[in-house]
C-alpha atoms as a PDB file:
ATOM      1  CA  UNK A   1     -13.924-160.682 -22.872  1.00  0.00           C
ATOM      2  CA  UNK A   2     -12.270-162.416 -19.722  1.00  0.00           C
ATOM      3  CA  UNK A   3     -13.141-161.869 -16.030  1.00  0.00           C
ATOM      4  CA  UNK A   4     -11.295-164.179 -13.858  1.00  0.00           C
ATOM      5  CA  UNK A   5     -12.203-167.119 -15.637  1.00  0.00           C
ATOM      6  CA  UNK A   6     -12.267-167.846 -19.164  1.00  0.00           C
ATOM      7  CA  UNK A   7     -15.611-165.605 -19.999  1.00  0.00           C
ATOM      8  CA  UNK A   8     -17.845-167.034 -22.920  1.00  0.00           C
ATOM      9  CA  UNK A   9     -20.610-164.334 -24.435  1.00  0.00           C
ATOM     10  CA  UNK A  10     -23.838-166.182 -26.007  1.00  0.00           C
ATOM     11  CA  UNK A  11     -24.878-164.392 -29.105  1.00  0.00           C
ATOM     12  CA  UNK A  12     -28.011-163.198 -30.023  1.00  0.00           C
ATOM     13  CA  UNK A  13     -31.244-165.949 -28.849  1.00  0.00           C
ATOM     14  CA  UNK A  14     -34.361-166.112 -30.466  1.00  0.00           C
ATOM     15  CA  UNK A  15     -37.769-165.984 -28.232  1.00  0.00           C
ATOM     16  CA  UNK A  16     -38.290-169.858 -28.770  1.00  0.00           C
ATOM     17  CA  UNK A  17     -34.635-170.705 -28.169  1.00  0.00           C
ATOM     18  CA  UNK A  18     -34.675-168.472 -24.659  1.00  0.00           C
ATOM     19  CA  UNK A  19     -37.686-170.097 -24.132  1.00  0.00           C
ATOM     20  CA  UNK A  20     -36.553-173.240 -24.003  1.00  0.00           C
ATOM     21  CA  UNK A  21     -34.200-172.765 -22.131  1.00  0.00           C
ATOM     22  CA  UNK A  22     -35.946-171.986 -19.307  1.00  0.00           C
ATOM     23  CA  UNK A  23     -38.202-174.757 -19.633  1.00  0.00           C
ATOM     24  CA  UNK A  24     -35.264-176.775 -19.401  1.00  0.00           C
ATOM     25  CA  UNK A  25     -33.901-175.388 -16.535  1.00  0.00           C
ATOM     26  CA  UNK A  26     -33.779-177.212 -13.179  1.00  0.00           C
ATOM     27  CA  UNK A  27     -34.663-181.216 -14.345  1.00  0.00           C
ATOM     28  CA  UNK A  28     -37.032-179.521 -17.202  1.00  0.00           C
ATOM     29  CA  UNK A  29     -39.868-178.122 -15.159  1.00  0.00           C
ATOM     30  CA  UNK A  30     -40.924-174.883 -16.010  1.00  0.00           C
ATOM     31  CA  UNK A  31     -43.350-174.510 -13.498  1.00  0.00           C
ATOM     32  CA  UNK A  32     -41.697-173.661  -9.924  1.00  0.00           C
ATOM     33  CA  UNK A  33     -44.023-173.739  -6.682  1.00  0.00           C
ATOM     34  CA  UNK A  34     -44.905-171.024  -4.584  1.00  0.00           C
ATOM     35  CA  UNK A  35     -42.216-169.188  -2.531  1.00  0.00           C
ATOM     36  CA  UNK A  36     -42.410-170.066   1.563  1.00  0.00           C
ATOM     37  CA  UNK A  37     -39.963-168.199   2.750  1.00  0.00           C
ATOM     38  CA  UNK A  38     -36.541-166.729   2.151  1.00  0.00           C
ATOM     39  CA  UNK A  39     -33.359-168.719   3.799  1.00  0.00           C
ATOM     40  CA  UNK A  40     -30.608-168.123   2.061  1.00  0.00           C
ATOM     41  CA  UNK A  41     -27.423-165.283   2.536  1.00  0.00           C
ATOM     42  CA  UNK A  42     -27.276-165.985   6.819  1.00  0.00           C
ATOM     43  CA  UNK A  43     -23.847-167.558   7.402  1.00  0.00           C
ATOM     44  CA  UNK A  44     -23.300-170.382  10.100  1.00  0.00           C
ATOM     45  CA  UNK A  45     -20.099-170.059  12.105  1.00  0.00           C
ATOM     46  CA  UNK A  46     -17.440-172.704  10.274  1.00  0.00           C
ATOM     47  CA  UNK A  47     -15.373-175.216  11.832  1.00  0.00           C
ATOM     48  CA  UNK A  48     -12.013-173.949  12.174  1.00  0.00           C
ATOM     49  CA  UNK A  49     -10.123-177.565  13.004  1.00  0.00           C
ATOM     50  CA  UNK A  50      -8.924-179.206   9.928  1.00  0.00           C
ATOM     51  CA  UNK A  51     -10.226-182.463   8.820  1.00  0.00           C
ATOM     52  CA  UNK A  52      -9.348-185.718   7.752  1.00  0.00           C
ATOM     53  CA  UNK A  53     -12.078-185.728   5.255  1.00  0.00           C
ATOM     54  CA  UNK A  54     -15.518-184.018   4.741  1.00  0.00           C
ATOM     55  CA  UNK A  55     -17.905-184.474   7.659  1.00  0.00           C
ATOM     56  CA  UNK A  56     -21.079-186.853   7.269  1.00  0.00           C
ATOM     57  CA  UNK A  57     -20.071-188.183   4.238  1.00  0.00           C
ATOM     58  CA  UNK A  58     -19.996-192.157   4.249  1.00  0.00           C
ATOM     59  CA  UNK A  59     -17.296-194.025   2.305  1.00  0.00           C
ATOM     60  CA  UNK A  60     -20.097-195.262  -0.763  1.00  0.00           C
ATOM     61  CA  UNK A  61     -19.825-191.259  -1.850  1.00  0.00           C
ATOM     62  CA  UNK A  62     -16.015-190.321  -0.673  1.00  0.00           C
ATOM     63  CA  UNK A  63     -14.740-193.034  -2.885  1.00  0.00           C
ATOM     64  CA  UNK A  64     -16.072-190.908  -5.523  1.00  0.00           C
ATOM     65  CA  UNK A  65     -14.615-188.006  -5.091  1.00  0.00           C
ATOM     66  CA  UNK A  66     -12.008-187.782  -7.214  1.00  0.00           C
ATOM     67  CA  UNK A  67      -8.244-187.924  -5.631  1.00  0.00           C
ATOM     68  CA  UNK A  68      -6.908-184.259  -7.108  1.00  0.00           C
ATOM     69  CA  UNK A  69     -10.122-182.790  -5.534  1.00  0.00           C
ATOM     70  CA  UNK A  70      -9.112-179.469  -3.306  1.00  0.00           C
ATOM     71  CA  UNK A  71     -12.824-178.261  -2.876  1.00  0.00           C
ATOM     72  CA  UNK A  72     -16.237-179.499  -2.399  1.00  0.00           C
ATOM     73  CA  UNK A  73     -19.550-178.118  -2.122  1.00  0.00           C
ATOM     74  CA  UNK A  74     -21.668-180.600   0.660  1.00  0.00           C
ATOM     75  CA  UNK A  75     -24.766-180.227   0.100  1.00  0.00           C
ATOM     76  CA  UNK A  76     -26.916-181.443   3.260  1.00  0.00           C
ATOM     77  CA  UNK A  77     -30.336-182.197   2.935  1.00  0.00           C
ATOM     78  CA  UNK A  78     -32.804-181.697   6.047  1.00  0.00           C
ATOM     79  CA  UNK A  79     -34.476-184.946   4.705  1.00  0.00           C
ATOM     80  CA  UNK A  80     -35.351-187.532   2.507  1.00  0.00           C
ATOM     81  CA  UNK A  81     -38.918-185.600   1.087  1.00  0.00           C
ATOM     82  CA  UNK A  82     -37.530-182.069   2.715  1.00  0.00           C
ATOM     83  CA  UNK A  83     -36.524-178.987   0.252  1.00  0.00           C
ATOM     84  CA  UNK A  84     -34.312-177.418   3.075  1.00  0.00           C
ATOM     85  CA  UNK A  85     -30.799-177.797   2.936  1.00  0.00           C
ATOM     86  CA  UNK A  86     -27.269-176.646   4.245  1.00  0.00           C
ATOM     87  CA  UNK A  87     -24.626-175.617   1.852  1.00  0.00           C
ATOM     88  CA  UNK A  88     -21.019-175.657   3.294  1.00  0.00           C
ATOM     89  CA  UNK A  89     -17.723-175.413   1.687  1.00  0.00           C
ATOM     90  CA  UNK A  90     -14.644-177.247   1.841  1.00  0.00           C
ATOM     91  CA  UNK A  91     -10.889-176.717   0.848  1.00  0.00           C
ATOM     92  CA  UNK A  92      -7.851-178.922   1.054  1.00  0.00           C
ATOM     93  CA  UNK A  93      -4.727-177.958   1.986  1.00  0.00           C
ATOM     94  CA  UNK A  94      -1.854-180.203   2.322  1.00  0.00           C
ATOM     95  CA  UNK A  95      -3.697-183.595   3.532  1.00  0.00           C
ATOM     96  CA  UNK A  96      -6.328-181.879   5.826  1.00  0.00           C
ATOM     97  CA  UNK A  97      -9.811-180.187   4.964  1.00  0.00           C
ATOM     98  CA  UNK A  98     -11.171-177.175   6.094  1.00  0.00           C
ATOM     99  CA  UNK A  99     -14.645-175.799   5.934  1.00  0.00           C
ATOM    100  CA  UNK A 100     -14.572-172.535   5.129  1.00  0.00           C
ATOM    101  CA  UNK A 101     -17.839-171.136   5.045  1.00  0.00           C
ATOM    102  CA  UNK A 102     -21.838-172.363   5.347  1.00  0.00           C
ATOM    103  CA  UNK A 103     -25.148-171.531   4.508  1.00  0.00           C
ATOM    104  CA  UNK A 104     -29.011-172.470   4.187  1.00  0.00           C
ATOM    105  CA  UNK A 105     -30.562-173.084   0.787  1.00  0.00           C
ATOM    106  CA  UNK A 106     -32.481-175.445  -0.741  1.00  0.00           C
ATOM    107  CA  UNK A 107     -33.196-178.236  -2.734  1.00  0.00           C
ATOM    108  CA  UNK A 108     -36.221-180.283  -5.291  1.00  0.00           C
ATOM    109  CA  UNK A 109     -39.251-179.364  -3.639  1.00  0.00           C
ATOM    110  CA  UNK A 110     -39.947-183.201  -3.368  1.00  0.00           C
ATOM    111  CA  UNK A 111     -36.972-183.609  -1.532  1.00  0.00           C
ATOM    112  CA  UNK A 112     -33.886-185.853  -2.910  1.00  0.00           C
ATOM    113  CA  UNK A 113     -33.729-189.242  -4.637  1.00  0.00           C
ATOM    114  CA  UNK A 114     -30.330-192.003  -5.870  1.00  0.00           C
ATOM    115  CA  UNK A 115     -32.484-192.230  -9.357  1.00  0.00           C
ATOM    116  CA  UNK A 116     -32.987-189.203 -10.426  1.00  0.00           C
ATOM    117  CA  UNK A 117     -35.731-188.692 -13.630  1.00  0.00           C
ATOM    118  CA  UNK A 118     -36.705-185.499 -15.518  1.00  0.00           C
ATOM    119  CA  UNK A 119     -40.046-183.911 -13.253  1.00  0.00           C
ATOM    120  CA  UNK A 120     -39.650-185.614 -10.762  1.00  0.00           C
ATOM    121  CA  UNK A 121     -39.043-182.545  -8.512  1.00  0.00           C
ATOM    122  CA  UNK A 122     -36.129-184.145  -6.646  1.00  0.00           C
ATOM    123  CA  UNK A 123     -32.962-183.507  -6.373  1.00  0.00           C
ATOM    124  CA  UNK A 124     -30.107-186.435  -7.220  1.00  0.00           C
ATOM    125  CA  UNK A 125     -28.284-187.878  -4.748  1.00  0.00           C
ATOM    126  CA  UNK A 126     -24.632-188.081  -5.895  1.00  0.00           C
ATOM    127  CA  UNK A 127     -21.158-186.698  -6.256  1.00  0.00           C
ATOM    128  CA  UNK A 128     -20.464-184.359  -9.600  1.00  0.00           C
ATOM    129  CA  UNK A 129     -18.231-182.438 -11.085  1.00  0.00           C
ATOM    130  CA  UNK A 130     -18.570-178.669 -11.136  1.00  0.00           C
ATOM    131  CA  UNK A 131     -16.963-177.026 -14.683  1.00  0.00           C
ATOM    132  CA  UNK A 132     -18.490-174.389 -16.244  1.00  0.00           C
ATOM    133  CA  UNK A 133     -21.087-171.327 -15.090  1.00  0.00           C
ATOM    134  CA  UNK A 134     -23.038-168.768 -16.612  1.00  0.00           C
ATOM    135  CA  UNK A 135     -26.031-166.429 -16.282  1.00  0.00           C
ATOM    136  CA  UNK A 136     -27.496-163.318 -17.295  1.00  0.00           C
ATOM    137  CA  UNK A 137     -25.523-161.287 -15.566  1.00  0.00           C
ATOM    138  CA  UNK A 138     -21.629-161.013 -15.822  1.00  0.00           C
ATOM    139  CA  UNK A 139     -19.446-163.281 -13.980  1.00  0.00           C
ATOM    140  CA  UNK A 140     -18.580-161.530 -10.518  1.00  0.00           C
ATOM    141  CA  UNK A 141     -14.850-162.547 -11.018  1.00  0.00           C
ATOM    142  CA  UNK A 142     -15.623-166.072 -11.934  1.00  0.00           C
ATOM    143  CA  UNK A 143     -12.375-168.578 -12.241  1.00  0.00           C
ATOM    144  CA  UNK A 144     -14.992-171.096 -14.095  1.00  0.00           C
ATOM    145  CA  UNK A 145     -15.589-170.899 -17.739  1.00  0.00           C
ATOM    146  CA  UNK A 146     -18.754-168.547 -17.645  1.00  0.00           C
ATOM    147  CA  UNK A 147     -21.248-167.855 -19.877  1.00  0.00           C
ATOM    148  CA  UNK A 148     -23.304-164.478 -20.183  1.00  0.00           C
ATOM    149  CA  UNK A 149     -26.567-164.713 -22.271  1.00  0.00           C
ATOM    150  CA  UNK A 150     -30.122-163.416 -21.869  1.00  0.00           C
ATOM    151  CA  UNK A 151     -30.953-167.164 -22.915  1.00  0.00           C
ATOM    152  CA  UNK A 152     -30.661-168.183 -19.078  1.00  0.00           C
ATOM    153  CA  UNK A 153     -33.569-165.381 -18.251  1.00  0.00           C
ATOM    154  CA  UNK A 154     -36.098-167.145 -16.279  1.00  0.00           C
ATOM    155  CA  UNK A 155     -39.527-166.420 -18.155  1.00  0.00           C
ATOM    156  CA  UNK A 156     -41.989-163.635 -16.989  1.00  0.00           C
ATOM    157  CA  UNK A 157     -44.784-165.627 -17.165  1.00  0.00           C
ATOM    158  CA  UNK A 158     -43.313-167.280 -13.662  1.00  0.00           C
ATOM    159  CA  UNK A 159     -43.981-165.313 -10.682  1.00  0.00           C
ATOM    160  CA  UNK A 160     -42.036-162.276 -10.366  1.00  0.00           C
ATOM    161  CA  UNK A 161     -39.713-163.825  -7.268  1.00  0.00           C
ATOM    162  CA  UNK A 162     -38.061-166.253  -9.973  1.00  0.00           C
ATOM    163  CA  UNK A 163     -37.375-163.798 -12.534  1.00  0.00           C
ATOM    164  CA  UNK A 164     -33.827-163.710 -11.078  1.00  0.00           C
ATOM    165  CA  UNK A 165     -33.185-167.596 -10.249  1.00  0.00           C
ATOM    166  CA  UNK A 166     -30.860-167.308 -13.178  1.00  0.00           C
ATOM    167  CA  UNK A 167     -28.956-163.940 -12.963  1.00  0.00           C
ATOM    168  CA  UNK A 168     -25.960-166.636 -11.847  1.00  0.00           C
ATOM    169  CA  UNK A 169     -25.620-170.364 -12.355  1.00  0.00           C
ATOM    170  CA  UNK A 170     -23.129-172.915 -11.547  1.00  0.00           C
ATOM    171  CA  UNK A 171     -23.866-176.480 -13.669  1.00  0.00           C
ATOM    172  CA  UNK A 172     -23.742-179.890 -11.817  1.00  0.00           C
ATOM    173  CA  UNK A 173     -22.475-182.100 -14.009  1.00  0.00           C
ATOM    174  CA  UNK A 174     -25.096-184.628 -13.489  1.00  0.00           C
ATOM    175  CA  UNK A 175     -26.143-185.978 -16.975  1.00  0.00           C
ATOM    176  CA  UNK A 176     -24.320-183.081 -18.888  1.00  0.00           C
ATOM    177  CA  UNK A 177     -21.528-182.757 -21.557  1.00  0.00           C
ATOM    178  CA  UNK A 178     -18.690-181.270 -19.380  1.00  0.00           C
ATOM    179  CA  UNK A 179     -17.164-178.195 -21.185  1.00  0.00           C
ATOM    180  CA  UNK A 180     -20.291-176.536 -22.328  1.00  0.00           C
ATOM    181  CA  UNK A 181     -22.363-173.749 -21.462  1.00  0.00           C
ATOM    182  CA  UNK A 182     -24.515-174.749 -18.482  1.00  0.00           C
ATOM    183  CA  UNK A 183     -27.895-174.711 -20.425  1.00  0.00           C
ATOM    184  CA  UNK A 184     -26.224-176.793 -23.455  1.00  0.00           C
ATOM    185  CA  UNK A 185     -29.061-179.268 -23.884  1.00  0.00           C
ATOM    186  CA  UNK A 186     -27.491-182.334 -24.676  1.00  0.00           C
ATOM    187  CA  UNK A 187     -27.984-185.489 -22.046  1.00  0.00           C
ATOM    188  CA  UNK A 188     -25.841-188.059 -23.309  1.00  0.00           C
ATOM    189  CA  UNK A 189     -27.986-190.614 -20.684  1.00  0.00           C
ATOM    190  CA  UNK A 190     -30.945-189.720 -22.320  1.00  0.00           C
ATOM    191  CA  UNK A 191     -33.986-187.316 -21.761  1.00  0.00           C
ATOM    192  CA  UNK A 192     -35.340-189.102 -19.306  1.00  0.00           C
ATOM    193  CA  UNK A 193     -32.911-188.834 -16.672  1.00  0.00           C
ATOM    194  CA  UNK A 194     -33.585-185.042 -16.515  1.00  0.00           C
ATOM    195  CA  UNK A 195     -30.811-182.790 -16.652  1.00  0.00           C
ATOM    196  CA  UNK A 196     -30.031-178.606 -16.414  1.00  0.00           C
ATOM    197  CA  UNK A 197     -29.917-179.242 -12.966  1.00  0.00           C
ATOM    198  CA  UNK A 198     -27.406-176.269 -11.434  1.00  0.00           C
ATOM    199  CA  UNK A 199     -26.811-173.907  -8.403  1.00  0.00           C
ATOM    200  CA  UNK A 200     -28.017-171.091  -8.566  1.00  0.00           C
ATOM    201  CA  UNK A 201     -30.120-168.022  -7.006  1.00  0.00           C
ATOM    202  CA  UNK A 202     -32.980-168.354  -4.217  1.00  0.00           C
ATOM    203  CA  UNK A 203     -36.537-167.443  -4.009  1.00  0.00           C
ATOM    204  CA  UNK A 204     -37.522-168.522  -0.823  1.00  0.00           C
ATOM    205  CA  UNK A 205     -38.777-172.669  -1.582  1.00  0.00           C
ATOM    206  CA  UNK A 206     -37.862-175.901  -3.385  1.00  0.00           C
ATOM    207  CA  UNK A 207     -36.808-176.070  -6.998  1.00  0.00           C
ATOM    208  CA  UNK A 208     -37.690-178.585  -9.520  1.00  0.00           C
ATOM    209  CA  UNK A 209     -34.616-180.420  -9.007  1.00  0.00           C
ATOM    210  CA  UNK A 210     -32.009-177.907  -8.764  1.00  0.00           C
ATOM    211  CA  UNK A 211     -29.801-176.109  -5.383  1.00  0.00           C
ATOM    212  CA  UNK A 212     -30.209-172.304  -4.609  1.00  0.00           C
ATOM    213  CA  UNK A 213     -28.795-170.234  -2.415  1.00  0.00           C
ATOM    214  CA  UNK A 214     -28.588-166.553  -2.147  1.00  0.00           C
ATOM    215  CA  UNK A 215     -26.944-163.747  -4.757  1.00  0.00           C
ATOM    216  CA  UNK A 216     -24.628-163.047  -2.389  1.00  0.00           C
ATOM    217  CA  UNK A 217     -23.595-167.208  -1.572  1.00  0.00           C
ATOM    218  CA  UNK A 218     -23.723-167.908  -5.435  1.00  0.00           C
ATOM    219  CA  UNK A 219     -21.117-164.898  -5.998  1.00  0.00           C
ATOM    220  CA  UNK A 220     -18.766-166.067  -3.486  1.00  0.00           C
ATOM    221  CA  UNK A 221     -19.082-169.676  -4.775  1.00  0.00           C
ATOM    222  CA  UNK A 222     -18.356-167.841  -8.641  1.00  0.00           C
ATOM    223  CA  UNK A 223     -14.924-166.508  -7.156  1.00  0.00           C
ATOM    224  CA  UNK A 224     -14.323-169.106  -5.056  1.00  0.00           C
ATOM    225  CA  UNK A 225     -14.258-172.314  -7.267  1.00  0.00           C
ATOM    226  CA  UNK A 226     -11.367-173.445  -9.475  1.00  0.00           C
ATOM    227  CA  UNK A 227     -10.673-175.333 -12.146  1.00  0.00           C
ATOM    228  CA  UNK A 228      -7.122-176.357 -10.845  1.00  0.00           C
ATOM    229  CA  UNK A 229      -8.381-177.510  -7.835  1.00  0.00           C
ATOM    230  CA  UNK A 230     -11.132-179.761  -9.373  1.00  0.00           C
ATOM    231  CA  UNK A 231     -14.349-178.794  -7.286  1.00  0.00           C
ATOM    232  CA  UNK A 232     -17.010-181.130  -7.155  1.00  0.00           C
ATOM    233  CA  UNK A 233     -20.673-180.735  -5.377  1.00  0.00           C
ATOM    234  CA  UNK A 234     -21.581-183.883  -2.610  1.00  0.00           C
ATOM    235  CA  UNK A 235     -25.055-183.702  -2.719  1.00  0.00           C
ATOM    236  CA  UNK A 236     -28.007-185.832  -1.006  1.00  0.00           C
ATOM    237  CA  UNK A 237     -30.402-185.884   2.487  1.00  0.00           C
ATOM    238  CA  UNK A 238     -28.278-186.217   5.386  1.00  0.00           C
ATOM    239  CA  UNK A 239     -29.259-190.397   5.652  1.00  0.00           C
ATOM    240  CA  UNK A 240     -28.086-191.111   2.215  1.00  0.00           C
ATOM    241  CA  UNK A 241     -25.051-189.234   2.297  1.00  0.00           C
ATOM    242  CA  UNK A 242     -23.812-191.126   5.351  1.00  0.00           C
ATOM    243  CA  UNK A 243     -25.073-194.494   3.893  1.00  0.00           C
END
């Protein structure tokens, strides 16, 4: 089955397997905090000039975005220890950038950090490639590989507000195998680095290490990205990404 994308269809999961999973999920917590507030799905106003190059983002992380990039996801955090962020997106056409459209989400509930380990609810600095998505539900015209399986459901034993976090998931391709469903477990820097770290859906506060945004942002961001246009996420507090 193919929608947009190339569409992959998990078969059947066991309990344990699902389970784990989930406890996997965003840097391997399991156990989100309590919601404060919903902030996703209200759209800032973008800048309409094109750009040079991505706003607020110092040469240490440009020079590692890779030259046949066409989009990226910037990723501003409020602060160093905040879990509020701004989301905006970026194409390039020709030699000049243009945002296209921004948003509010959030980040680790600790904030963000440049060395990243598994529960230590923050978010890692960096730039990263984004190549394959998933989720429970069915890819809303997704142009990135995308996987559909009830082994990204978020358990029930987490407050009913998460149940969703997982309906749609794009994987940062921070200490992942590139090519592979996003909850693929395998960390080739080890288990302590964390990992399963992704974009995906909102309940209202900080995640254990991954981005979310809104149902409505995530399904744009589905349709939006391409593989021939090599996206890649920017990621960090405002300070470190202009360091």
């Amino acid at each position: 089955m193919r929608n947009g994308g190339s569409v992959r269809v998990a078969a059947g999961v066991t309990g344990a397997a699902l389970l784990t999973v989930c406890l996997a999920a965003c840097g391997g917590s399991g156990h989100p905090d309590a919601p404060k507030g919903q902030r996703g799905g209200a759209d800032a106003k973008p800048h309409a000039a094109p750009l040079e190059r991505v706003p607020d983002i110092g040469d240490r992380l440009w020079r590692q975005v890779p030259p046949n990039t066409r989009q990226v996801v910037a990723v501003y955090g409020d602060g160093k220890d905040s879990a509020d962020s701004t989301v905006a997106l970026y194409e390039k056409t020709g030699q000049v950038w243009k945002q296209e459209r921004t948003w509010s989400a959030h980040n680790g509930r600790k904030g963000w950090t440049t060395d990243h380990h598994e529960d230590d609810k923050r978010s890692p600095v960096g730039v990263f490639t984004l190549s394959d998505a998933g989720g429970v539900l069915a890819a809303p015209g997704a142009k990135l590989p995308y996987t559909r399986s009830a082994a990204f459901q978020a358990p029930h034993y987490w407050k009913k507000t998460y149940w969703n976090d997982f309906d749609y998931v794009i994987a940062i391709d921070y200490n992942r195998v590139k090519g592979t469903p996003p909850n693929d477990p395998t960390r080739p820097r080890g288990q302590s680095k964390g990992g399963n770290i992704w974009l995906h859906m909102d309940h209202g506060s900080g995640t254990s290490a991954c981005v979310s945004q809104s149902k409505a942002d995530m399904e744009y961001l589905l349709r939006t990205l391409d593989p021939a246009r090599h996206p890649v996420v920017v990621m960090g507090d405002r300070a470190d990404l202009k360091a």
